[in-house]
N, C-alpha and C. Protein backbone atom coordinates (compact mmCIF):
# COMPACT_ATOMS: atom_id res chain seq x y z
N UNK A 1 1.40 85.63 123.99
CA UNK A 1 -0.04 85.75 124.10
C UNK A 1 -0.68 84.90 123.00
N UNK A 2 -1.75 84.11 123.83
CA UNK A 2 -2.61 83.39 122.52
C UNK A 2 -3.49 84.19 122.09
N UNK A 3 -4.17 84.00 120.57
CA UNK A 3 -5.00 84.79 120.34
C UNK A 3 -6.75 83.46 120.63
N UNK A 4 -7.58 84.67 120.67
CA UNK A 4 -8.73 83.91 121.02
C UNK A 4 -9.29 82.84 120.16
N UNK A 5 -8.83 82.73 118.92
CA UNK A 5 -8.65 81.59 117.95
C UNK A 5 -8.25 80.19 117.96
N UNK A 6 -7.50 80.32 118.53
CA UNK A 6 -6.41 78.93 119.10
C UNK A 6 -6.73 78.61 120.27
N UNK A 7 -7.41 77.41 120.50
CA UNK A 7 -7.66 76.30 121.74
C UNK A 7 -6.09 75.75 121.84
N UNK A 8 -5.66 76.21 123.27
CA UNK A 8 -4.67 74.98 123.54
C UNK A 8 -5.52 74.10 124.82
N UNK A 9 -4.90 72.79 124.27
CA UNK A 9 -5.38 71.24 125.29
C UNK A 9 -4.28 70.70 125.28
N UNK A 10 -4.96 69.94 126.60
CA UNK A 10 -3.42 68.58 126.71
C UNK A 10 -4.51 67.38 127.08
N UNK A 11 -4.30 66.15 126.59
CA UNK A 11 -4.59 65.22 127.10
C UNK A 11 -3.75 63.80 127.26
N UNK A 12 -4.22 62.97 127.70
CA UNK A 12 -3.37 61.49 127.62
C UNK A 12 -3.56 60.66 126.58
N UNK A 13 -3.37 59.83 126.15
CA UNK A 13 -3.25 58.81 125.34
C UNK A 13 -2.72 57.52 125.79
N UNK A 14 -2.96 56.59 126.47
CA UNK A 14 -2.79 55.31 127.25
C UNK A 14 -2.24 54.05 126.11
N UNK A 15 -2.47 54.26 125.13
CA UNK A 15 -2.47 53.11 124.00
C UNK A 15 -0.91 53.45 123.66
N UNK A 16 -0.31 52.68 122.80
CA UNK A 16 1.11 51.95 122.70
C UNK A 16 1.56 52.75 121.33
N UNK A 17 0.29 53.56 120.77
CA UNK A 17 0.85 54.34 119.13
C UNK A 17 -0.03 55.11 118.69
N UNK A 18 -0.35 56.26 119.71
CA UNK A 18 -0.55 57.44 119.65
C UNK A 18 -0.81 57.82 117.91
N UNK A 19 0.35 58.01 117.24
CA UNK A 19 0.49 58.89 116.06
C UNK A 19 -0.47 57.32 114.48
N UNK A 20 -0.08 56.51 115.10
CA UNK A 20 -0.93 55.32 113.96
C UNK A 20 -2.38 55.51 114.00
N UNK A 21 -3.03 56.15 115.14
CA UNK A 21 -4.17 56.16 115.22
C UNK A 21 -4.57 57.56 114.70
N UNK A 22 -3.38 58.42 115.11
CA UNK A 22 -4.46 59.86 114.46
C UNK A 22 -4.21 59.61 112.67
N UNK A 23 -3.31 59.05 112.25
CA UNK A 23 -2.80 58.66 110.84
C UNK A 23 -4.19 57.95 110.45
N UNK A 24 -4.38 56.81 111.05
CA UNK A 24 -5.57 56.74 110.71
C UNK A 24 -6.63 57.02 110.51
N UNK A 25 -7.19 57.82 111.36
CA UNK A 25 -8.35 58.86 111.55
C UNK A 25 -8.53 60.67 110.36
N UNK A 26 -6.87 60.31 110.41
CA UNK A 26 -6.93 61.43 109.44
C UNK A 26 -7.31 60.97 108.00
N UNK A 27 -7.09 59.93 107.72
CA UNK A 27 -7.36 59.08 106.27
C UNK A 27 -8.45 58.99 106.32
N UNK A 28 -9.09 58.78 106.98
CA UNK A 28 -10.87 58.49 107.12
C UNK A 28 -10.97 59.15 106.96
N UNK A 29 -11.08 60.57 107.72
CA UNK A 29 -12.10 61.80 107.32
C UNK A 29 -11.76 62.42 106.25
N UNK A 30 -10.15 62.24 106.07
CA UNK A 30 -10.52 63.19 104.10
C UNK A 30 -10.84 62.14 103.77
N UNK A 31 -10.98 61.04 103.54
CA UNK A 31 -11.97 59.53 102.57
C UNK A 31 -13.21 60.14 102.56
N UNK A 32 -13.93 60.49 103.82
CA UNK A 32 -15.70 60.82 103.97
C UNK A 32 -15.63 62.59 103.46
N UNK A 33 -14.23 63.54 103.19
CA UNK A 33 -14.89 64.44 103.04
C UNK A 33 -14.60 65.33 104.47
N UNK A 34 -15.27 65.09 105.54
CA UNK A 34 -14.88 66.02 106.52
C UNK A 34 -14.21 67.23 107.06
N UNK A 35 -12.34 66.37 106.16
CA UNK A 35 -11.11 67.27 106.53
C UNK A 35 -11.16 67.66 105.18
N UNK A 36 -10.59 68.54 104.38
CA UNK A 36 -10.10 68.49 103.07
C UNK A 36 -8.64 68.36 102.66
N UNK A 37 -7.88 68.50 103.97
CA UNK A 37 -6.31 67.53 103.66
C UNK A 37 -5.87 67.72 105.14
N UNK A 38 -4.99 66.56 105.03
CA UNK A 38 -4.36 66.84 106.02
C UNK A 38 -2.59 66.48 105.47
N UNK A 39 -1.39 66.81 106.85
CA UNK A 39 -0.08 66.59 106.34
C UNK A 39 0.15 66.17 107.85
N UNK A 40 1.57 65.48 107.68
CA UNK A 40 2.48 65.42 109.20
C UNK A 40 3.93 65.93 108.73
N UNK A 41 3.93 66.62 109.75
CA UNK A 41 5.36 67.40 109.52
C UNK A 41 6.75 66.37 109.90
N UNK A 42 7.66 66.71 108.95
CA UNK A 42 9.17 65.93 109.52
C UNK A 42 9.36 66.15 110.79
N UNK A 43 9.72 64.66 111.02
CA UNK A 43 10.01 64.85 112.78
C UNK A 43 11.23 65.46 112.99
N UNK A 44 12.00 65.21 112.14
CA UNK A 44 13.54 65.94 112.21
C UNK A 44 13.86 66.72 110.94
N UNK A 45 14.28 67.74 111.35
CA UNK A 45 14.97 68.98 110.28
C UNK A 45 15.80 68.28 109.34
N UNK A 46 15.93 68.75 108.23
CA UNK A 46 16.40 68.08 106.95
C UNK A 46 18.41 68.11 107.20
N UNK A 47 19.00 67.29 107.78
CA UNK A 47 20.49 67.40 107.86
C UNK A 47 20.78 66.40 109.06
N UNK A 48 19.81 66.64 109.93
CA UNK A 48 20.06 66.42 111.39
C UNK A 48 19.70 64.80 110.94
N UNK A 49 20.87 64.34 112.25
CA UNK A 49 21.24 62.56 112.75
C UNK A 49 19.94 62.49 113.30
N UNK A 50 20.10 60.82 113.31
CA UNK A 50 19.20 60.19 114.37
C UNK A 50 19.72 60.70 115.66
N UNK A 51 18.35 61.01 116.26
CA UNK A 51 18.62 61.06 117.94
C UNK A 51 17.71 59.53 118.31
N UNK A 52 18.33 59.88 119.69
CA UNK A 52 18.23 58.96 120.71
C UNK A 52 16.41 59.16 120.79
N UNK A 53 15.12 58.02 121.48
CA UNK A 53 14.07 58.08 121.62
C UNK A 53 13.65 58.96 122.64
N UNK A 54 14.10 58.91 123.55
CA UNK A 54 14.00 60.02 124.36
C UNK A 54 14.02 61.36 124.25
N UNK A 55 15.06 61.52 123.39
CA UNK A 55 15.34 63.09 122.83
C UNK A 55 14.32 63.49 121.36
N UNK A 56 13.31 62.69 120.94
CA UNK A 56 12.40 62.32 119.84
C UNK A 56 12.23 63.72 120.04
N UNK A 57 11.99 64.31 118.69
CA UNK A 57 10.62 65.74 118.74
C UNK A 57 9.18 65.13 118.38
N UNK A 58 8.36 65.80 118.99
CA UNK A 58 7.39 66.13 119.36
C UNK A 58 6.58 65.88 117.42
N UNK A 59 6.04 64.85 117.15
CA UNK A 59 4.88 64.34 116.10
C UNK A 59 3.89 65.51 115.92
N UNK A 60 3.69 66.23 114.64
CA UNK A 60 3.08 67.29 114.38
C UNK A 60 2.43 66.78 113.66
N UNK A 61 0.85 67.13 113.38
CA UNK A 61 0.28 66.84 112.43
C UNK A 61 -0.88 68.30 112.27
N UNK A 62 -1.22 68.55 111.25
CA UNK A 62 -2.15 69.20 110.61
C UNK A 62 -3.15 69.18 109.68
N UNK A 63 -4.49 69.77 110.02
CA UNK A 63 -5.49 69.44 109.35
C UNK A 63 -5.91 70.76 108.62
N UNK A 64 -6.61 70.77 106.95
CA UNK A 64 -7.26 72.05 106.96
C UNK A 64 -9.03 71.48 106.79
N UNK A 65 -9.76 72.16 106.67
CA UNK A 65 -11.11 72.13 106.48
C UNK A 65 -11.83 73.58 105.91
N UNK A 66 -12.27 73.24 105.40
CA UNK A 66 -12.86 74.77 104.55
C UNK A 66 -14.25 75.06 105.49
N UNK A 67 -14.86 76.15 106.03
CA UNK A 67 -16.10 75.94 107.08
C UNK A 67 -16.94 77.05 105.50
N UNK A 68 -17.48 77.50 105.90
CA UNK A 68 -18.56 78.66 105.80
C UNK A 68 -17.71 80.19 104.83
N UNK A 69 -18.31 79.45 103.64
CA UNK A 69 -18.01 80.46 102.38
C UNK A 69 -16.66 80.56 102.36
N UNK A 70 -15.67 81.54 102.46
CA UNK A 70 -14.11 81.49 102.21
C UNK A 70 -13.27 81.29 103.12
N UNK A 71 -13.92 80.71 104.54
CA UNK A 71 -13.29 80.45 105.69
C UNK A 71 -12.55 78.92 105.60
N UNK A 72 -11.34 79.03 105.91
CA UNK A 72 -10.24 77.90 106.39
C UNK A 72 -9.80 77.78 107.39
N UNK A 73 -10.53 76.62 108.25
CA UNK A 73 -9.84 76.49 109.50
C UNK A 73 -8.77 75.06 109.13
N UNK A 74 -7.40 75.50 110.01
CA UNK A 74 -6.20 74.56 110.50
C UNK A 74 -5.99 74.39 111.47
N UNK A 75 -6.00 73.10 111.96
CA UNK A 75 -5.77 72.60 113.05
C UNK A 75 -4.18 71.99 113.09
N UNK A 76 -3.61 71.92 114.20
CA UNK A 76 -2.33 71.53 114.35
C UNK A 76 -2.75 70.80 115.50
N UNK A 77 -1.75 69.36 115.51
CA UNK A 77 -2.02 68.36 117.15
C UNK A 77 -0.74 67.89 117.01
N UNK A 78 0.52 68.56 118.70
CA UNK A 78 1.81 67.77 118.29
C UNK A 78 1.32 66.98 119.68
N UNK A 79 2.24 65.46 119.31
CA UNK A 79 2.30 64.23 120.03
C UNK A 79 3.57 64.31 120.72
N UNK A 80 3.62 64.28 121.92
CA UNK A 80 5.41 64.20 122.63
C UNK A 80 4.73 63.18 123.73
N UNK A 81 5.75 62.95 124.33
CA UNK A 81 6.30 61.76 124.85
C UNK A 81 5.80 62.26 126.40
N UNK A 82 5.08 61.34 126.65
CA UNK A 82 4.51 61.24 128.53
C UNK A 82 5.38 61.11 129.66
N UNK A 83 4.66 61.31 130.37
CA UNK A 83 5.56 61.22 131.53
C UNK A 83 6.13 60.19 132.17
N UNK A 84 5.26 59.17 132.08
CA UNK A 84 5.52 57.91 132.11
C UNK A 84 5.62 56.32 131.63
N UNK A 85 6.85 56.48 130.73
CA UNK A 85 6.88 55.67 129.68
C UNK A 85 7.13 56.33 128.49
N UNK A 86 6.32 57.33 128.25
CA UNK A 86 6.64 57.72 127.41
C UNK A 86 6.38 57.47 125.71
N UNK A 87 6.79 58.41 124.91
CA UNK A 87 5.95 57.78 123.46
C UNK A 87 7.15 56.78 123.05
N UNK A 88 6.05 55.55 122.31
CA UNK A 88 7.28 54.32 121.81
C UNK A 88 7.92 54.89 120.83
């Protein structure tokens, strides 16, 4: 069960590097202030081989932002691989 807190979405992304652009976007807005940090999580668990591209996990990234007096909202956005083609 989700709680009423958490929006889940899915959308597309047509462009060739998905994760360079939210990297980017995330630098901007803590630059202006907006976000107050953000992180990207290891794509692979600390031990584990290279896998194959196909078998890639899923690009995590997270944002926090402070809203209204002691409130912290976090956002999480993971990136996986399309249906067609797929992430480079």
């Amino acid at each position: 069960m989700v709680p009423p807190s958490v929006w889940l979405t899915a959308g597309r992304y047509s462009g060739t590097s998905a994760h360079d652009v939210l990297r980017r976007t995330l630098h901007r807005l803590k630059g202006s202030g907006d976000i107050d940090s953000f992180l990207e999580l290891p794509e692979e668990p600390p031990g584990a081989g290279p896998k194959p591209r196909h078998d890639a996990p899923d690009l995590v990234f997270q944002a926090r932002v402070r809203v209204d007096g002691p409130v912290t909202v976090r956002a999480r956005l993971s990136v996986g691989p399309g249906t067609g083609g797929g992430r480079p």
